[in-house]
Structure formats: structure tokens, C-alpha cells
C-alpha atoms as a PDB file:
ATOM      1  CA  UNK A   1    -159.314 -84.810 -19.291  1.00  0.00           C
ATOM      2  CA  UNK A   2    -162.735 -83.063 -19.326  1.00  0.00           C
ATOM      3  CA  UNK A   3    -161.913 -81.308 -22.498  1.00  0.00           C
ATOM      4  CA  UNK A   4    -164.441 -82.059 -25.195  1.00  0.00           C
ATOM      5  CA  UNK A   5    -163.355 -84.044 -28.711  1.00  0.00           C
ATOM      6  CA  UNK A   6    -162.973 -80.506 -30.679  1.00  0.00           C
ATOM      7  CA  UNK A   7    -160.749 -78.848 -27.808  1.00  0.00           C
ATOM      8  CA  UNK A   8    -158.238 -82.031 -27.677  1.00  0.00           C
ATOM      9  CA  UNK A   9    -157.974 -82.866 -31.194  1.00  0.00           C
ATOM     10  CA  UNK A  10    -157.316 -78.740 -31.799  1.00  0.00           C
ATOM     11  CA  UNK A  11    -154.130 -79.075 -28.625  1.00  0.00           C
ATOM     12  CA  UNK A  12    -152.841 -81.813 -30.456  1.00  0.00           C
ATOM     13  CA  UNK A  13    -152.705 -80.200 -33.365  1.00  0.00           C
ATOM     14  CA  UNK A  14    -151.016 -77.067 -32.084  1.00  0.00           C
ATOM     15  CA  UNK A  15    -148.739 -79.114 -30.347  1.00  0.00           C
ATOM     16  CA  UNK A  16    -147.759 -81.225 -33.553  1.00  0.00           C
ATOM     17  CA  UNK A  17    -146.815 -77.659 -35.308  1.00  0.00           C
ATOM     18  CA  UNK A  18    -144.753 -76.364 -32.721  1.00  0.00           C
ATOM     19  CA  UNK A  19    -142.845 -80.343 -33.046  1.00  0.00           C
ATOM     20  CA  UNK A  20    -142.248 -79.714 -36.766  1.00  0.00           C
ATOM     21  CA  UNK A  21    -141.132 -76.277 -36.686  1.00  0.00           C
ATOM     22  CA  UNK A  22    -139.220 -77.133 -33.879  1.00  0.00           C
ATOM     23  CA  UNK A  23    -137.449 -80.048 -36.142  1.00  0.00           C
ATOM     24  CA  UNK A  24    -137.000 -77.748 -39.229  1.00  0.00           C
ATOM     25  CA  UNK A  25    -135.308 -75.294 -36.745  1.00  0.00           C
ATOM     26  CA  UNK A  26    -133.189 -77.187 -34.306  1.00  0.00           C
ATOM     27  CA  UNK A  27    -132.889 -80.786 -35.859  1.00  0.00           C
ATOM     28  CA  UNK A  28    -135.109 -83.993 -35.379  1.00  0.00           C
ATOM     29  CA  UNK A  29    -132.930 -84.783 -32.152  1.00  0.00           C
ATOM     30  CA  UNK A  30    -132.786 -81.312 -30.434  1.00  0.00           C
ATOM     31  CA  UNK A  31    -134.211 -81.566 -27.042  1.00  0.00           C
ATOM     32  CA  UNK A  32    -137.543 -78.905 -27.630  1.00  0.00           C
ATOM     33  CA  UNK A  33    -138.481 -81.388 -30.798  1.00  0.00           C
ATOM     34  CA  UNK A  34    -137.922 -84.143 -28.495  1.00  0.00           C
ATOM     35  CA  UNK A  35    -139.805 -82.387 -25.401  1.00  0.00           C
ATOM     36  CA  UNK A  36    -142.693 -81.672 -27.974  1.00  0.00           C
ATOM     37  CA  UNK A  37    -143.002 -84.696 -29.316  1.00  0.00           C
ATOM     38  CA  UNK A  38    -143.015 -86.469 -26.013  1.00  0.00           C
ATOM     39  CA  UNK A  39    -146.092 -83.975 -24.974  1.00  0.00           C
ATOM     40  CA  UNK A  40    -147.553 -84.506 -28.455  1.00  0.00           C
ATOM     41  CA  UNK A  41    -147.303 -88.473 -27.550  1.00  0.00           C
ATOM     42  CA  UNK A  42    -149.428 -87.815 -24.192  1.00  0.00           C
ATOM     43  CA  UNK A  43    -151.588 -85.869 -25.693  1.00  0.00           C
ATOM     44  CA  UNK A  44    -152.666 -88.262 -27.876  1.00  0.00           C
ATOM     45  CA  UNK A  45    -152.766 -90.708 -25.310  1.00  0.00           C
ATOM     46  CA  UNK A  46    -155.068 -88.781 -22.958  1.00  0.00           C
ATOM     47  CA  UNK A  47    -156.726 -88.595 -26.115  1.00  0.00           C
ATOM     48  CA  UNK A  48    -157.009 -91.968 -26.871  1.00  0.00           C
ATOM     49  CA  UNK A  49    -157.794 -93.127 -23.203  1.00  0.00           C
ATOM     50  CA  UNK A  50    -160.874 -90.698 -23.192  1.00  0.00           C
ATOM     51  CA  UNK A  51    -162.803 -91.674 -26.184  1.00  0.00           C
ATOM     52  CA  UNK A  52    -162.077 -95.079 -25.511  1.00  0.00           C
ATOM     53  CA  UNK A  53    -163.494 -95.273 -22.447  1.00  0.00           C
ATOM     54  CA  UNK A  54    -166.753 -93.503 -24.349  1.00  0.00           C
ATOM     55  CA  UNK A  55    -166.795 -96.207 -26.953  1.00  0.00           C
ATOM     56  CA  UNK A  56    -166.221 -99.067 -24.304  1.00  0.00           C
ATOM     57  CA  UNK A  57    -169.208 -97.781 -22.575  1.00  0.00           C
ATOM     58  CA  UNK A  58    -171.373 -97.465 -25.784  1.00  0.00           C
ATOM     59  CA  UNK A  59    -170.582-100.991 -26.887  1.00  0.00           C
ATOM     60  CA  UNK A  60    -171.878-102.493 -23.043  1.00  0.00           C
ATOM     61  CA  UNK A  61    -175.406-100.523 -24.066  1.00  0.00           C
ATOM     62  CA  UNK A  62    -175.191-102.421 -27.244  1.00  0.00           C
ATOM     63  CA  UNK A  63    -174.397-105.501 -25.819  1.00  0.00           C
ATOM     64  CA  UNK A  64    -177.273-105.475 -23.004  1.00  0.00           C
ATOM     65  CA  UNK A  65    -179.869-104.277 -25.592  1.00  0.00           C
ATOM     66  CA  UNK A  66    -179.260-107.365 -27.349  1.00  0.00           C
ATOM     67  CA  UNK A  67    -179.407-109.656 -24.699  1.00  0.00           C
ATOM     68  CA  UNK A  68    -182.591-107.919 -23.777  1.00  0.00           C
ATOM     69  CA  UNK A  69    -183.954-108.194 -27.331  1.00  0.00           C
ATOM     70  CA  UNK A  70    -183.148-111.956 -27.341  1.00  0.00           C
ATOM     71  CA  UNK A  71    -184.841-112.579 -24.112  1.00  0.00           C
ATOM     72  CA  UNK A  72    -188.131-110.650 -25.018  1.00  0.00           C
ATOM     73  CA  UNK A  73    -188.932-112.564 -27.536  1.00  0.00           C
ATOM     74  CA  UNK A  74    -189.198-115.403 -24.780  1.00  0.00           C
ATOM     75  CA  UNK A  75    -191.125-113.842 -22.882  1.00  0.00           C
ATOM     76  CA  UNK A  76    -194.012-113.055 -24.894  1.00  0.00           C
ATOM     77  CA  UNK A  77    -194.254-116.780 -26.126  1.00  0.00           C
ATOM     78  CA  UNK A  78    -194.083-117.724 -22.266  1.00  0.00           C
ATOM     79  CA  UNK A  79    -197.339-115.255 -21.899  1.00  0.00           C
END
């Protein structure tokens, strides 16, 4: 899951095209769609998971600086 943003989103999309040529091939229910759209599914997940965990981390920074910003004003009025 070290892959950057541009390298995922680019897997997922070559995965989604071999799912819908696989469907216009074999059928919606034959078992490569089905195996391709199950690895399409993690994919995304993995996905999802890692720039998630990247936005989580940027919304604690957020969330600190604020609280620091409230409490500074304090603490030059304490001075």
C-alpha cells in the first residue's frame, strides 16, 4: 500500500477495463467479470483505507492548531 495516489487510481482503472470487457465478452455473471470485479472492489478499498488514513491525520493537525490558537490568545493577556 506504498503506492502513491497516481499509481493506485491508474491500477484501478486498468482493472475496471479488463471488468467491462470481461462483461461484454463472457456475461455480467461469468466468473473472470466476477474475479475482476472482486479485485476491482479491493482495490478501491486499499484505496480508500490509504488516503483516509492521510486525511484522518491532516484533520488531528487541524484540530491541535486550533486548540493552540485558542489558548494563545490566553496567554498573552496572562503576560
Amino acid at each position: 500500500m506504498d503506492q502513491n495516489n497516481e499509481e493506485m487510481l491508474e491500477e484501478i482503472q486498468k482493472k475496471r477495463e479488463k471488468m467491462i470487457e470481461s462483461a461484454r465478452k463472457n456475461g455480467f455473471t461469468s466468473v473472470d467479470t466476477i474475479r475482476y470485479s472482486q479485485e476491482l472492489d479491493r482495490l478501491i478499498y486499499d484505496y480508500q483505507c490509504t488516503f483516509q488514513k492521510a486525511n484522518h491525520h491532516t484533520q488531528e493537525v487541524k484540530i491541535v492548531f486550533k486548540q493552540m490558537m485558542l489558548i494563545w490568545p490566553k496567554a498573552l493577556v496572562n503576560v
